[in-house]
Protein backbone atom coordinates (compact mmCIF):
# COMPACT_ATOMS: atom_id res chain seq x y z
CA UNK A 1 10.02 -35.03 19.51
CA UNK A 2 9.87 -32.56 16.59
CA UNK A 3 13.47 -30.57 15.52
CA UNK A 4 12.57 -26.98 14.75
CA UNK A 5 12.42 -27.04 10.89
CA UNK A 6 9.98 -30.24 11.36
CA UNK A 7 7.47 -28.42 13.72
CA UNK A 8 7.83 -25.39 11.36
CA UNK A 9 6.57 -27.59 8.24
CA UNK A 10 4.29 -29.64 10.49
CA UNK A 11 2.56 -26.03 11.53
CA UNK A 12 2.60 -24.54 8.44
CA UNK A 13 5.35 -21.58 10.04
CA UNK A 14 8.70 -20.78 9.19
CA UNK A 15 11.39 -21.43 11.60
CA UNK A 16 11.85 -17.77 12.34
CA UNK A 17 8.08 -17.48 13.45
CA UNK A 18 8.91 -20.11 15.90
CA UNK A 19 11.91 -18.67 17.16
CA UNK A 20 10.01 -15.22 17.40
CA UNK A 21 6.78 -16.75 19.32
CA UNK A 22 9.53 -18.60 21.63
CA UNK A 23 11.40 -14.84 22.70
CA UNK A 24 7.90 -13.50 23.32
CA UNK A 25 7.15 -16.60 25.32
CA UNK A 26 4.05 -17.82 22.64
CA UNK A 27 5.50 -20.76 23.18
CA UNK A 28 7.83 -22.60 25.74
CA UNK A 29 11.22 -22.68 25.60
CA UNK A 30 12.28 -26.17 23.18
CA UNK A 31 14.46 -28.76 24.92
CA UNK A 32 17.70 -29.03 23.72
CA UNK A 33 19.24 -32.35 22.01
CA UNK A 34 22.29 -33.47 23.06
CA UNK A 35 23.79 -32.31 19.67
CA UNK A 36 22.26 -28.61 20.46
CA UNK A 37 18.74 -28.77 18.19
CA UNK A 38 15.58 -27.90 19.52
CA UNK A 39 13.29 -30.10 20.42
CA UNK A 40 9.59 -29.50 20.71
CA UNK A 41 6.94 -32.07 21.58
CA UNK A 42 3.20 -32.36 20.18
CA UNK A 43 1.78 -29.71 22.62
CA UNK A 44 4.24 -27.54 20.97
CA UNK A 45 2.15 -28.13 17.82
CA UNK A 46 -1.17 -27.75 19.82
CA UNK A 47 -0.16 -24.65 20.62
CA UNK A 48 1.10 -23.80 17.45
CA UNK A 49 -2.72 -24.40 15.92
CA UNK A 50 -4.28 -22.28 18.72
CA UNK A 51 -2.63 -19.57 17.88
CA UNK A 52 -2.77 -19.83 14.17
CA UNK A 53 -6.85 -20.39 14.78
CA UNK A 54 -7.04 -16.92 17.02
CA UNK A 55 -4.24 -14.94 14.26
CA UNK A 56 -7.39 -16.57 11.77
CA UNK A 57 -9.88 -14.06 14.30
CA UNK A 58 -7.90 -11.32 13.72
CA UNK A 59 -6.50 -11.81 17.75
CA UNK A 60 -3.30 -9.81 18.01
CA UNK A 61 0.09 -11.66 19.30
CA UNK A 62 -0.34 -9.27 22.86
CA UNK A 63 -4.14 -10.62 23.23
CA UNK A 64 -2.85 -14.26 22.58
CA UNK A 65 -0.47 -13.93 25.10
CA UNK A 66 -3.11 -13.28 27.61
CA UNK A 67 -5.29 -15.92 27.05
CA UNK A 68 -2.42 -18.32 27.40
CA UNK A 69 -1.75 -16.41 30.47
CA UNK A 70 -4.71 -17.09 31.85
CA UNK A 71 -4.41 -20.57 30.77
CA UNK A 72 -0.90 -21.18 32.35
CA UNK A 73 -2.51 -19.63 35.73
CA UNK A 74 -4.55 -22.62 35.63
CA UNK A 75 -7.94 -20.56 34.76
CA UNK A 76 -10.35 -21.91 31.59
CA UNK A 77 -9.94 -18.72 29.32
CA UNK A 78 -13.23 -18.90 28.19
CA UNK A 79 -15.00 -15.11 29.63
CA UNK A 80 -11.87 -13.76 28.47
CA UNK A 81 -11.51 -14.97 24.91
CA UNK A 82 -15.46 -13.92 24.85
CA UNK A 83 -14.77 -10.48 25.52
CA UNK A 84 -12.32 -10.39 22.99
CA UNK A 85 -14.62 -12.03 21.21
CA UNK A 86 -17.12 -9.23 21.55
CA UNK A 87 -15.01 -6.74 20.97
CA UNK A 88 -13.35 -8.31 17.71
CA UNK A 89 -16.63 -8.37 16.51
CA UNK A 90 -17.73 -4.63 17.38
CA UNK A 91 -15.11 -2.94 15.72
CA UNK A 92 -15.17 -5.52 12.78
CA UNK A 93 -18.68 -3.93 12.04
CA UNK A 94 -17.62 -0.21 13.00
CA UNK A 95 -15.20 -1.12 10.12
CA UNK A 96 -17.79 -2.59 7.46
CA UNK A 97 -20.08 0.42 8.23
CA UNK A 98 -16.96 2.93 7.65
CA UNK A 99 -16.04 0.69 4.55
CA UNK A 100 -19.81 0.56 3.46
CA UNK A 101 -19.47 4.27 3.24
CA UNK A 102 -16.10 4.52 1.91
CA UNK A 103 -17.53 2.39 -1.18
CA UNK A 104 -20.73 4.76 -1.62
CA UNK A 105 -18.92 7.81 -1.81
CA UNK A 106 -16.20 5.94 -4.45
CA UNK A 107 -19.20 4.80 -6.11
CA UNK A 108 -20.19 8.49 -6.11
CA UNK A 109 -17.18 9.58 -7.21
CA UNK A 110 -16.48 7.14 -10.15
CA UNK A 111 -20.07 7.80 -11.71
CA UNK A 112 -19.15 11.58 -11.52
CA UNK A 113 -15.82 11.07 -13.20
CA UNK A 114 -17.27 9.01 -15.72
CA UNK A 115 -19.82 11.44 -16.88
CA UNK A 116 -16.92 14.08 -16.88
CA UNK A 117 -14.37 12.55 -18.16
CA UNK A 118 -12.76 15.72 -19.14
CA UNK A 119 -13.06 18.20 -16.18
CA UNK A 120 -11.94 21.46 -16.20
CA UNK A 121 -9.05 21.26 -13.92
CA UNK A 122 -5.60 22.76 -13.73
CA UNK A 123 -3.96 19.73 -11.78
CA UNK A 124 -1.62 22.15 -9.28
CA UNK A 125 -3.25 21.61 -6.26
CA UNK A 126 -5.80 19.50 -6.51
CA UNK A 127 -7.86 17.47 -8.41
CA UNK A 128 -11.83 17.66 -9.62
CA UNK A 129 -12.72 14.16 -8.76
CA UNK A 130 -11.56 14.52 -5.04
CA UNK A 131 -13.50 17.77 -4.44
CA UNK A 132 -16.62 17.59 -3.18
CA UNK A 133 -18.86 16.79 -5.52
CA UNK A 134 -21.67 19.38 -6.81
C-alpha cells in the first residue's frame, strides 16, 4: 500500500491532483490507515497512468470520467474511446488548418511590415500592420 505523497511521486502528480481526481471520483476513494493516512494500492497507480496517457491525447477530465464509467459498468471501453478518438483527431486538424492559415497571413503580415518599416500611421485607433493589407 502506497501513502498519498508516495503514489503522488510514484505517478509523477502532486498530492493535490490526487485529492482533486479522488472528489471527482477519477479515482476511488483511498483506504484509511489506522493512524488516518491514505492508502492507495497499485491499481490506484494503474489508474493513475491511464489517465495521464489519455490527458497525453488531449482527453478532457469529463471524457475520462466516462470511459472509466463505462469501464466500472463492466463494458470494454473500446467503441467509446474510438469515437473520442475520432473526434480528437477531427478537430485537431480543423485546428492545424485554422493555424496553417493563421501562420500565412502572419507570414503576410511580417513581410509587409518589413518592407515598411516606417508606415504612415497615427497610432489612435489602429495600427497599419493589422489592416488589411493592400
Amino acid at each position: 500500500m502506497l501513502r498519498i505523497g508516495e503514489l503522488a511521486r510514484a505517478a509523477g502528480v502532486s498530492v493535490d491532483t490526487l485529492r482533486f481526481y479522488e472528489r471527482r471520483g477519477l479515482l476511488a476513494p483511498a483506504a484509511r490507515s489506522e493512524g488516518g493516512y491514505r492508502l492507495y494500492d497499485e491499481a490506484a497507480l494503474a489508474r493513475l497512468a491511464f489517465i495521464q496517457r489519455a490527458k497525453t491525447l488531449g482527453f478532457t477530465l469529463a471524457e475520462i470520467a466516462g470511459v472509466l464509467g463505462v469501464m466500472e459498468g463492466g463494458q470494454p471501453p473500446c467503441a467509446h474511446v474510438r469515437a473520442l478518438l475520432e473526434e480528437k483527431l477531427a478537430d485537431l486538424e480543423r485546428q492545424m488548418e485554422l493555424l496553417a492559415e493563421m501562420r500565412r497571413d502572419l507570414s503576410e503580415r511580417l513581410a509587409w511590415a518589413r518592407a515598411h518599416p516606417d508606415p504612415a500611421c497615427d497610432g489612435r485607433d489602429s495600427c497599419v500592420y493589422l489592416e488589411p493589407l493592400p
